[in-house]
Protein backbone atom coordinates (compact mmCIF):
# COMPACT_ATOMS: atom_id res chain seq x y z
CA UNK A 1 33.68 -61.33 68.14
CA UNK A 2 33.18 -57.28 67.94
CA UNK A 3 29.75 -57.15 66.36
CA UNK A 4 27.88 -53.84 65.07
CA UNK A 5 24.15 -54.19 65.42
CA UNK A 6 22.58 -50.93 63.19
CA UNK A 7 19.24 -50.03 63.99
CA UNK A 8 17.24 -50.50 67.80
CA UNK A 9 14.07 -51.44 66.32
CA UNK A 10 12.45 -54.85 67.00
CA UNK A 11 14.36 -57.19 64.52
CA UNK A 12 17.65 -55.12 65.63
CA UNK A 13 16.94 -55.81 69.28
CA UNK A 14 16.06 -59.48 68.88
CA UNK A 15 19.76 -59.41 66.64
CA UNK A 16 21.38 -58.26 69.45
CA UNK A 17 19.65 -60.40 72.03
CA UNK A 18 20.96 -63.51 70.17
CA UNK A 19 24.89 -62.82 69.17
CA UNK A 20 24.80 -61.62 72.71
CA UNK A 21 23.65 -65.55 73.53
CA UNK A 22 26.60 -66.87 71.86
CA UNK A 23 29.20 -64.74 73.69
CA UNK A 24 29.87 -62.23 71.08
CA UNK A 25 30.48 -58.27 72.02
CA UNK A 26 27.65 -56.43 70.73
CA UNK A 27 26.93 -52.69 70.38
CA UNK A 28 23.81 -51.21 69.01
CA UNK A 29 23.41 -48.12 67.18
CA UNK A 30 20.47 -45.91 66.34
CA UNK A 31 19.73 -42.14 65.62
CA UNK A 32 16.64 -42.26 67.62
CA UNK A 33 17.19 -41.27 71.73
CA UNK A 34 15.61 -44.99 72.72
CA UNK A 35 14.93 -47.75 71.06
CA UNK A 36 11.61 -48.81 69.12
CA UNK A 37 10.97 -45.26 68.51
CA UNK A 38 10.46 -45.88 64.39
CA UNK A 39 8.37 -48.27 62.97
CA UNK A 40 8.43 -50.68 65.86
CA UNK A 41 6.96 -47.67 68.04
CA UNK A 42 3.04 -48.44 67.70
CA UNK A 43 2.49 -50.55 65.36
CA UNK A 44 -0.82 -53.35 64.99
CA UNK A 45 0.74 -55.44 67.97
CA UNK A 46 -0.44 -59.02 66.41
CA UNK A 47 1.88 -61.82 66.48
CA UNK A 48 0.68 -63.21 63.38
CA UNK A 49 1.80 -66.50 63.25
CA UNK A 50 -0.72 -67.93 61.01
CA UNK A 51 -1.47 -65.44 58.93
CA UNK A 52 1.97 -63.62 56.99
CA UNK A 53 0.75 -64.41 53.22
CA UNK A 54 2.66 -62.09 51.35
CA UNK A 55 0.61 -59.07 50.50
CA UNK A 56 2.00 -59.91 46.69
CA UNK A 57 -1.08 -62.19 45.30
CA UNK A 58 -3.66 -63.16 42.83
CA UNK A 59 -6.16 -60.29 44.72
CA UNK A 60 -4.10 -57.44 44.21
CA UNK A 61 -4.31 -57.70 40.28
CA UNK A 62 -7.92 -57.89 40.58
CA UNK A 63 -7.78 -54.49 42.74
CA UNK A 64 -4.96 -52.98 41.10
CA UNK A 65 -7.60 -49.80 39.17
CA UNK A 66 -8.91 -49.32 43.08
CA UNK A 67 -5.36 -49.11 44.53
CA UNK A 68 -4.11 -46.83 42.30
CA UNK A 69 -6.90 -44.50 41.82
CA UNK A 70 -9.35 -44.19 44.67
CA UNK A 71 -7.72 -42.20 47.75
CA UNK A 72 -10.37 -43.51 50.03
CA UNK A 73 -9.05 -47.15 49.37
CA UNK A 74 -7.29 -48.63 52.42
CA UNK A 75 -4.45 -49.74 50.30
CA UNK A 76 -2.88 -47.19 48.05
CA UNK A 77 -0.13 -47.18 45.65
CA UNK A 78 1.33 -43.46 45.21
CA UNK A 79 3.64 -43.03 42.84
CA UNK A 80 6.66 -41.20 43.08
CA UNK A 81 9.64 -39.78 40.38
CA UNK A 82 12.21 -42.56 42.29
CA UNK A 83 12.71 -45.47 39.81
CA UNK A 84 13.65 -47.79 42.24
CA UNK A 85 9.62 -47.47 43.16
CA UNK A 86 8.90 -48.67 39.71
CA UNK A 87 11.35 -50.85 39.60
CA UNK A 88 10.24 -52.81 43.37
CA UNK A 89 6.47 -52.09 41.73
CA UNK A 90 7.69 -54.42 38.39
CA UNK A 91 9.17 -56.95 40.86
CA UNK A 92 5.98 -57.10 43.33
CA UNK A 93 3.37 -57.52 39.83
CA UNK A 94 5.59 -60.62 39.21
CA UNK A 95 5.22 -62.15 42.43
CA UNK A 96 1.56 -62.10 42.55
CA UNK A 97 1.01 -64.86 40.58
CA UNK A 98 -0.69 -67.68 42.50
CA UNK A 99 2.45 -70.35 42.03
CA UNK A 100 4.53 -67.47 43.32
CA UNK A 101 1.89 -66.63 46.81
CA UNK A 102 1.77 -70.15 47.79
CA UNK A 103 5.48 -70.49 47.36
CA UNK A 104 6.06 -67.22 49.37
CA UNK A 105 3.51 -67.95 51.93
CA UNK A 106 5.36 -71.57 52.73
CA UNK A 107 8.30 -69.71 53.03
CA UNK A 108 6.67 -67.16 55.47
CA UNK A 109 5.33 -70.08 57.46
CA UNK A 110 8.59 -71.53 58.38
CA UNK A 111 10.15 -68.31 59.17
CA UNK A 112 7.13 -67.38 61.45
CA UNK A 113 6.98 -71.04 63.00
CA UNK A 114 10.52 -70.37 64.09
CA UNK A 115 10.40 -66.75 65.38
CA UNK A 116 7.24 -68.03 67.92
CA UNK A 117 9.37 -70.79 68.93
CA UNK A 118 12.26 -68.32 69.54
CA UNK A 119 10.69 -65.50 70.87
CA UNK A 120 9.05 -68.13 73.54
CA UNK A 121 12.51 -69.64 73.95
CA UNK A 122 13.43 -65.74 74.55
CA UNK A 123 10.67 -65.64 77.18
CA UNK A 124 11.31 -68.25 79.34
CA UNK A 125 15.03 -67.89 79.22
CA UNK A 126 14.13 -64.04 80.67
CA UNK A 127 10.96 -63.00 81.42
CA UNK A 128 9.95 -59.58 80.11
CA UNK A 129 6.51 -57.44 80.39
CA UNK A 130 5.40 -56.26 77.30
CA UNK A 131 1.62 -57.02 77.72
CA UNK A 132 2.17 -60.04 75.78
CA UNK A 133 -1.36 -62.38 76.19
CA UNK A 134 -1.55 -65.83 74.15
CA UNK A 135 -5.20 -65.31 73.28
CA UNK A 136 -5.64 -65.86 69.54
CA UNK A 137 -6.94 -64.49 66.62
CA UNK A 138 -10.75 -63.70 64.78
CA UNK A 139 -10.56 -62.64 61.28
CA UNK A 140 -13.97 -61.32 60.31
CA UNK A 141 -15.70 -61.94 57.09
CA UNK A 142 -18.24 -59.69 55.55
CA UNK A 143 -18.80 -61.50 51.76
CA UNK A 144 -19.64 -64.68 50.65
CA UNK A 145 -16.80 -64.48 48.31
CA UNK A 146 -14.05 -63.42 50.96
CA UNK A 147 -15.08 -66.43 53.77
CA UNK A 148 -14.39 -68.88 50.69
CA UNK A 149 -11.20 -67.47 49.83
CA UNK A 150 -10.52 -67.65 53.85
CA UNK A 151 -11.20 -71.49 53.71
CA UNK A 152 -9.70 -72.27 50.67
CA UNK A 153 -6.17 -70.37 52.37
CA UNK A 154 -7.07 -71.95 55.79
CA UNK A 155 -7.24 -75.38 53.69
CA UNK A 156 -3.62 -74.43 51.93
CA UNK A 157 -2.13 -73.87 55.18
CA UNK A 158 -3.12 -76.34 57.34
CA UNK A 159 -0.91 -78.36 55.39
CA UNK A 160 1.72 -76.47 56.38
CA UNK A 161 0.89 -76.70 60.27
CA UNK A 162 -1.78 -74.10 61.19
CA UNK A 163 -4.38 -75.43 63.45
CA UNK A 164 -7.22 -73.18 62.31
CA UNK A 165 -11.10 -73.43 62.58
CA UNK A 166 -13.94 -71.28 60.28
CA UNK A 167 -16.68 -70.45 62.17
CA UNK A 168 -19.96 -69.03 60.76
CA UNK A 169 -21.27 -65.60 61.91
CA UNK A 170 -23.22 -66.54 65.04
CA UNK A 171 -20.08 -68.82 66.11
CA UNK A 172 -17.95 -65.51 65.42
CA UNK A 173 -19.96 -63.55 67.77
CA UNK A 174 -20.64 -66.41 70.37
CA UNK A 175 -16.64 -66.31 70.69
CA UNK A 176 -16.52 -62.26 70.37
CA UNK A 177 -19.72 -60.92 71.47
CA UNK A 178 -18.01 -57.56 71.12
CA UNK A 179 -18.87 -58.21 67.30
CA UNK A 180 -22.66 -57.92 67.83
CA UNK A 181 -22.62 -54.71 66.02
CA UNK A 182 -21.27 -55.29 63.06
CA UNK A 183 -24.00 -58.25 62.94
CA UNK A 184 -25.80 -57.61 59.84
CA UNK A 185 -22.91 -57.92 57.41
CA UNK A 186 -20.91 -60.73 59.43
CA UNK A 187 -20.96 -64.00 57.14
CA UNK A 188 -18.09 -66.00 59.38
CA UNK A 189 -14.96 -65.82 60.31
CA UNK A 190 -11.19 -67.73 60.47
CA UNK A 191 -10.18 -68.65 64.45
CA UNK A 192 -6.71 -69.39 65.34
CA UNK A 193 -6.57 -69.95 68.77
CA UNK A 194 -2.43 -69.93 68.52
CA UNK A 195 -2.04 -66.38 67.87
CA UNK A 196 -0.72 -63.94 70.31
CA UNK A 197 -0.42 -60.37 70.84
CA UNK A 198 1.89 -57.61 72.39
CA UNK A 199 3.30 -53.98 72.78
CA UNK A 200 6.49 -54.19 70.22
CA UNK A 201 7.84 -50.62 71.56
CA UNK A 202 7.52 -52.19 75.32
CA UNK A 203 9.38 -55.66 73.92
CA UNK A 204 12.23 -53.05 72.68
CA UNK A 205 12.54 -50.85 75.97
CA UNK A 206 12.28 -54.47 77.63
CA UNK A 207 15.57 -55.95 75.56
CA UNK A 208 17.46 -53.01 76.14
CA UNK A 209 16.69 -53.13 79.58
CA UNK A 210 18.32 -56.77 79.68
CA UNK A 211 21.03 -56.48 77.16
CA UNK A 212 22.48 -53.53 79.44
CA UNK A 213 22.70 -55.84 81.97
CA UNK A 214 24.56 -58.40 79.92
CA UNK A 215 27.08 -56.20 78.47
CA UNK A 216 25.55 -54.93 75.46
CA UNK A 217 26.59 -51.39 74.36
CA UNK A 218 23.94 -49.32 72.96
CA UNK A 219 24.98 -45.74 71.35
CA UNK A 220 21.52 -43.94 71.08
CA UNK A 221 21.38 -40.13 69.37
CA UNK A 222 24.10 -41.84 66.54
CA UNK A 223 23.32 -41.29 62.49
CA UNK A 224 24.50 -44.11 60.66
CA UNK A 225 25.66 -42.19 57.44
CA UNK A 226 27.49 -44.80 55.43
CA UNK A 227 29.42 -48.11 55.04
CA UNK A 228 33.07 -47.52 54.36
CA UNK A 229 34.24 -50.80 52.20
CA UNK A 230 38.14 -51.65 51.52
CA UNK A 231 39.02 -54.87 50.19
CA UNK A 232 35.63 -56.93 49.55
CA UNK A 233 35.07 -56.12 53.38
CA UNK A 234 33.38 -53.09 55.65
CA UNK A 235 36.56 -51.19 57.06
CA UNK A 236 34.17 -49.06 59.31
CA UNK A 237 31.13 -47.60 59.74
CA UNK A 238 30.55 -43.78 59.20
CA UNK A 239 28.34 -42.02 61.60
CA UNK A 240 27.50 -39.04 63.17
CA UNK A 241 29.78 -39.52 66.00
CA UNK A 242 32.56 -41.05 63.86
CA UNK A 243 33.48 -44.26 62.19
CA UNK A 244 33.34 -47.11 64.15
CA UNK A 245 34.99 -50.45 63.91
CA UNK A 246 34.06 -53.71 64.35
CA UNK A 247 34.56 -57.48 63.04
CA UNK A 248 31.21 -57.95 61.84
CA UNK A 249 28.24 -55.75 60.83
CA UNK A 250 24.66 -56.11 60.58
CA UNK A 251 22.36 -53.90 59.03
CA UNK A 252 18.86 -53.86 61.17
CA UNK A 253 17.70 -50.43 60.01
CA UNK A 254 14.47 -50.86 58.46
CA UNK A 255 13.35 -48.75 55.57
CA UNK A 256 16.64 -46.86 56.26
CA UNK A 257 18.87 -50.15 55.52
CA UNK A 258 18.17 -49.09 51.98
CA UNK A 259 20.76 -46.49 52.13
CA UNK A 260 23.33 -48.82 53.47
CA UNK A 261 23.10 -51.86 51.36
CA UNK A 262 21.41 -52.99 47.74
CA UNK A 263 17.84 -54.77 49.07
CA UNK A 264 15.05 -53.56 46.96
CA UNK A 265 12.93 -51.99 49.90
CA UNK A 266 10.23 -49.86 49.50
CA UNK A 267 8.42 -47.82 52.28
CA UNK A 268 4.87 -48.59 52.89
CA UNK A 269 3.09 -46.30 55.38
CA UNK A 270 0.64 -47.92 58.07
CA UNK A 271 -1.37 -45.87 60.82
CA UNK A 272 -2.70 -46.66 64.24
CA UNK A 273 -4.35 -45.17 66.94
CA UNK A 274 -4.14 -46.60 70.99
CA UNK A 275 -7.16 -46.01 72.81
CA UNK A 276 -7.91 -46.56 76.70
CA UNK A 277 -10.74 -49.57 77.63
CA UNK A 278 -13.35 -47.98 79.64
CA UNK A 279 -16.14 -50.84 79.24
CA UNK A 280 -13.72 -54.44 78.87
CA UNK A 281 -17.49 -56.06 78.51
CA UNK A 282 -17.67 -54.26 75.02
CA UNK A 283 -14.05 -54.67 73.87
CA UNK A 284 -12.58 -57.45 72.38
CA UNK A 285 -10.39 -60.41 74.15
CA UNK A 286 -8.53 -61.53 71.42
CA UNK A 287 -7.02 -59.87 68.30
CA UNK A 288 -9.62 -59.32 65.60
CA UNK A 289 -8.90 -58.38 62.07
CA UNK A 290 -12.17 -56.80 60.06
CA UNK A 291 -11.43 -57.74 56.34
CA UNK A 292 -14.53 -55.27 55.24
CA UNK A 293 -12.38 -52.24 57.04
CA UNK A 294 -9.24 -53.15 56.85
CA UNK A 295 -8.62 -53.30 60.55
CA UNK A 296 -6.85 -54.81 63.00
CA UNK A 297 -7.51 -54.52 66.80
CA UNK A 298 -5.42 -55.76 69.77
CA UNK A 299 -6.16 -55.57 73.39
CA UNK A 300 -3.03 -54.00 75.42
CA UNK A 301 -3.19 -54.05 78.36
CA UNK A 302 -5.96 -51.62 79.37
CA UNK A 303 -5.84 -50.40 75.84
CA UNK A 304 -7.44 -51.10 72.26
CA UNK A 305 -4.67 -50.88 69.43
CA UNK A 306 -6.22 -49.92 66.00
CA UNK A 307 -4.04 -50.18 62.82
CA UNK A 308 -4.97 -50.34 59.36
CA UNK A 309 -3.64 -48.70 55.80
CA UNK A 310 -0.89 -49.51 53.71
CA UNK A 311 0.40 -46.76 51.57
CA UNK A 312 3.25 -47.74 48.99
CA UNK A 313 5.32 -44.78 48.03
CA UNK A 314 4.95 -42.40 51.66
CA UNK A 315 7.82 -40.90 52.24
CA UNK A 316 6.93 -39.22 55.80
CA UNK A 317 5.63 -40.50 59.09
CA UNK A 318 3.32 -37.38 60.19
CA UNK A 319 -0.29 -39.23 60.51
CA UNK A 320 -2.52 -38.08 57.99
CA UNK A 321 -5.63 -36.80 60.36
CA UNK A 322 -8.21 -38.13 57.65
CA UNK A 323 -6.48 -41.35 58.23
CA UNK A 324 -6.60 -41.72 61.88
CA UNK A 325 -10.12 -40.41 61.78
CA UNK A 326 -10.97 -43.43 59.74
CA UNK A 327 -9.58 -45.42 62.67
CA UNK A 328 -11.18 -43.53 64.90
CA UNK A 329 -14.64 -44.49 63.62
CA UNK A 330 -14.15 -47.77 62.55
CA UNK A 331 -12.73 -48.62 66.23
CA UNK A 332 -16.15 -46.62 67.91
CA UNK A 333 -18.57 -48.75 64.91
CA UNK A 334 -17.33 -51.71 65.55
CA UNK A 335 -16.80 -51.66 69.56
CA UNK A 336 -19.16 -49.13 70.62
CA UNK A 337 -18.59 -47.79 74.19
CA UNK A 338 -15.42 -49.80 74.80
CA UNK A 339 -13.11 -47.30 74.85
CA UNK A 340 -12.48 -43.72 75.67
CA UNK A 341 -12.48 -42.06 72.59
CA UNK A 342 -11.66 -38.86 73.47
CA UNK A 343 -7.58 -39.04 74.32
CA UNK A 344 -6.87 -40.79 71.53
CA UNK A 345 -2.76 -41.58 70.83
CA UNK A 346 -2.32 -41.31 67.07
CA UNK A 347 0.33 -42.58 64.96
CA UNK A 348 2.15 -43.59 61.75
CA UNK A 349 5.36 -45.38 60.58
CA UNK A 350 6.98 -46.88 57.62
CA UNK A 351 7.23 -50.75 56.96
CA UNK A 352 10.89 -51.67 55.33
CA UNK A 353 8.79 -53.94 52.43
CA UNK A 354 10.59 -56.19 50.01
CA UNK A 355 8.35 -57.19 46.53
CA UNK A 356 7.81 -60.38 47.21
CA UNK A 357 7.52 -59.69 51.31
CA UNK A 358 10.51 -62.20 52.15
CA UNK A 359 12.42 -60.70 54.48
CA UNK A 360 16.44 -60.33 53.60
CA UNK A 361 18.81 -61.97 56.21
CA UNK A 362 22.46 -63.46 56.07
CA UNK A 363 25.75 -62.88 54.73
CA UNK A 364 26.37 -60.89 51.93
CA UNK A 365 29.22 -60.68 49.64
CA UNK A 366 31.41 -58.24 51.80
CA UNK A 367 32.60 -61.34 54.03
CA UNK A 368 31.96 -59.60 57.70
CA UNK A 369 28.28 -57.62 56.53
CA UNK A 370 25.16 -59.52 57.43
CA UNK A 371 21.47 -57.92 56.53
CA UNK A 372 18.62 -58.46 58.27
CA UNK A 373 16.15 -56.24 56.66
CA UNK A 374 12.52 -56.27 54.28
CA UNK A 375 10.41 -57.74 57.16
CA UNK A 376 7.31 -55.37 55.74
CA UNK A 377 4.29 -55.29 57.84
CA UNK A 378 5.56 -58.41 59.89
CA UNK A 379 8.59 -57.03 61.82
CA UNK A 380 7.31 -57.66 65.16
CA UNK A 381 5.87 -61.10 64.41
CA UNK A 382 9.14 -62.20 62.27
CA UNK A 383 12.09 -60.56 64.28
CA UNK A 384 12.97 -63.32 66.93
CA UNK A 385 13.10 -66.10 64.46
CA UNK A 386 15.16 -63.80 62.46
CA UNK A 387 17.51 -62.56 64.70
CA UNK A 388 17.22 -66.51 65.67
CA UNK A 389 18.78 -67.29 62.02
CA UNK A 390 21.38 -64.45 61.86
CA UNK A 391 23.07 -65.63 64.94
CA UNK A 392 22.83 -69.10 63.78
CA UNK A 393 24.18 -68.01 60.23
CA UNK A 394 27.43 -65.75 62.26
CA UNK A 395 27.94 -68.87 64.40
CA UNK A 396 27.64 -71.76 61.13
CA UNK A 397 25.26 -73.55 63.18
CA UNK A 398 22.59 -75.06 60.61
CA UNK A 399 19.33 -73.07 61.11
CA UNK A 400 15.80 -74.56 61.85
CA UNK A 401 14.84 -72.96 58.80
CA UNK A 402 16.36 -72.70 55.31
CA UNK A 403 18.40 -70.15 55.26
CA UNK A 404 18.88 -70.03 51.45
CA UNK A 405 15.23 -68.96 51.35
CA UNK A 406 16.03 -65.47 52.75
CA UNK A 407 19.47 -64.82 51.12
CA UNK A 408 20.22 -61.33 50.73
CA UNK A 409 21.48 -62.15 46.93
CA UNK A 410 23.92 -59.46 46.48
């Protein structure tokens, strides 16, 4: 079958790499020159298996006067003149309810389960370099209050099959002496030793690389403008170069999906900076998330990634310099001397977030348009399970997961 991938980011990519699988003829569009050059470029670089709670949840209600009115917070809600903002905002308040979290978060589970399996299924069937290191996962606890919340999840989960172990402060720092500094306000932590990390942008360059060489078409520098629809189908897609044609369609473009199709996605803006390891006996070996800051850190490579913020209502992706200066010192406070801090490579993208953080994927009422779209903050860690289900879905195979948990309902 003739199939239309749109958008070259990471869940487009792992699309592709999967209808290519079943023998389908596959072309890949994207406005960008290359692909993961939007929000795939540089983002946190945790494979999160563990650890995709939806951001909707009992906390946010009790933070909701911070989020909207201190512009220091790490978590912001700006709000815009755009009603579909207030209507997504509506949506998200009802799905932090604690019946609703758990529900979401055993959803998230299986969907992440899956994507590890497949993205390791991915790996052995074709080996690709992406600084990808199985090394697990520290998330840092600075309150009494936060390491019991951390339990009580890590308690909620492990009946859902996380292997997961809390560790108290001088266990934390035994595992990560890196964390010596921040010493005085450590109270414990959450170890997964499952976790992983990896460079998503590398992953992308690394798909195209071996989709080209299994017939997959890309058509880089192409605007996807619009979806021309004749007869409860998609006749063709409008671009800048065009329409094109095909049997089937899926819609992979991220926050700009939402001009395409009906999903309720919302933009939420997230920073990072990349910094080189000068002193690896100060930096971190596995991925470490600091609760207190708000920051995540992954080793690369030769590199320290440092991502934190989430700002609901961004429009833009220029990095805010107060922003990345936040990174900046959080990354030097909390790993002193590790890195070279003074060629530092900022950056800033847009998550594609749904309200309830459940990613959209499957067939939607036009009979040959598939989404696969709203993967939020979790696009690198979800996208090979996902692109795992589409193909699945396109080839009525019954999916390891259940698909009717992700339906794009329109």
């Amino acid at each position: 079958m003739r199939i239309a991938v749109l958008g070259a980011g990471i869940v487009g990519m792992a699309s592709a790499w999967w209808l290519q699988r079943d023998g389908h003829e596959v072309t890949v569009f994207d406005r960008a020159a290359t692909p993961g050059e939007g929000t795939s470029f540089a983002n946190g670089a945790q494979l999160s298996w563990s650890y995709v709670a939806p951001m909707a949840g009992p906390s946010v209600l009790r933070n909701m006067a911070k989020y909207m009115f201190d512009g220091s917070s790490p978590v912001r809600f700006i709000p815009t003149a755009d009603p579909a903002q207030w209507i997504w905002a509506l949506n998200f308040l009802r799905a932090c309810g604690a019946d609703a979290a758990a529900a979401g978060t055993a959803k998230m589970l299986a969907l992440s389960f899956h994507s590890r399996d497949s993205l390791h299924a991915m790996l052995d069937a074709t080996p690709m370099a992406f600084d990808h290191a199985r090394n697990g996962k520290l998330v840092a606890q600075s309150s009494s209050d936060g390491m019991a919340d951390a339990v009580a999840q890590m308690k909620l989960q492990a009946a859902m099959g996380c292997e997961q172990f809390a560790l108290t402060a001088a266990e934390c720092i035994a595992l990560e002496p890196g964390l010596a500094s921040i010493a005085h306000r450590l109270v414990g932590g959450i170890h997964t030793p499952s976790e992983e990390v990896g460079d998503c942008r590398k992953l992308c360059l690394e798909l195209h690389r071996v989709l080209s060489a299994n017939g997959v078409q890309f058509r880089f520098g192409t605007e996807i403008r619009s979806l021309k629809r004749a007869g409860g189908r998609v006749a063709a897609v409008e671009t800048s170069a065009g329409d094109v044609e095909a049997e089937l369609y899926v819609v992979a473009a991220g926050i700009g999906g939402r001009r395409l199709v009906p999903v309720p996605l919302q933009p939420i803006r997230g920073y990072s900076i990349t910094a080189a390891v000068k002193n690896s006996n100060a930096a971190p070996v596995r991925s470490i998330t600091d609760l207190h800051v708000k920051t995540v850190y992954a080793p690369l490579g030769g590199t320290i990634r440092a991502a934190g913020f989430a700002e609901l209502g961004a429009s833009d992706t220029t990095p805010d310099p107060a922003k990345i200066a936040v990174l900046r010192d959080n990354l030097a406070a909390t790993f002193p001397g590790a890195c070279a801090m003074d060629e530092l490579a900022p950056w800033s993208g847009l998550r594609p977030a749904t309200p309830n953080d459940l990613p959209r994927i499957g067939r939607t009422k036009l009979d040959n348009l598939l989404v696969n779209l709203g993967h939020g903050s979790l696009g690198f860690t979800l996208a090979a399970g996902s692109g795992h289900l589409l193909a699945d879905l396109v080839a009525g195979r019954k999916p390891a997961v259940n698909a009717a948990d992700y339906a794009p309902g329109f």
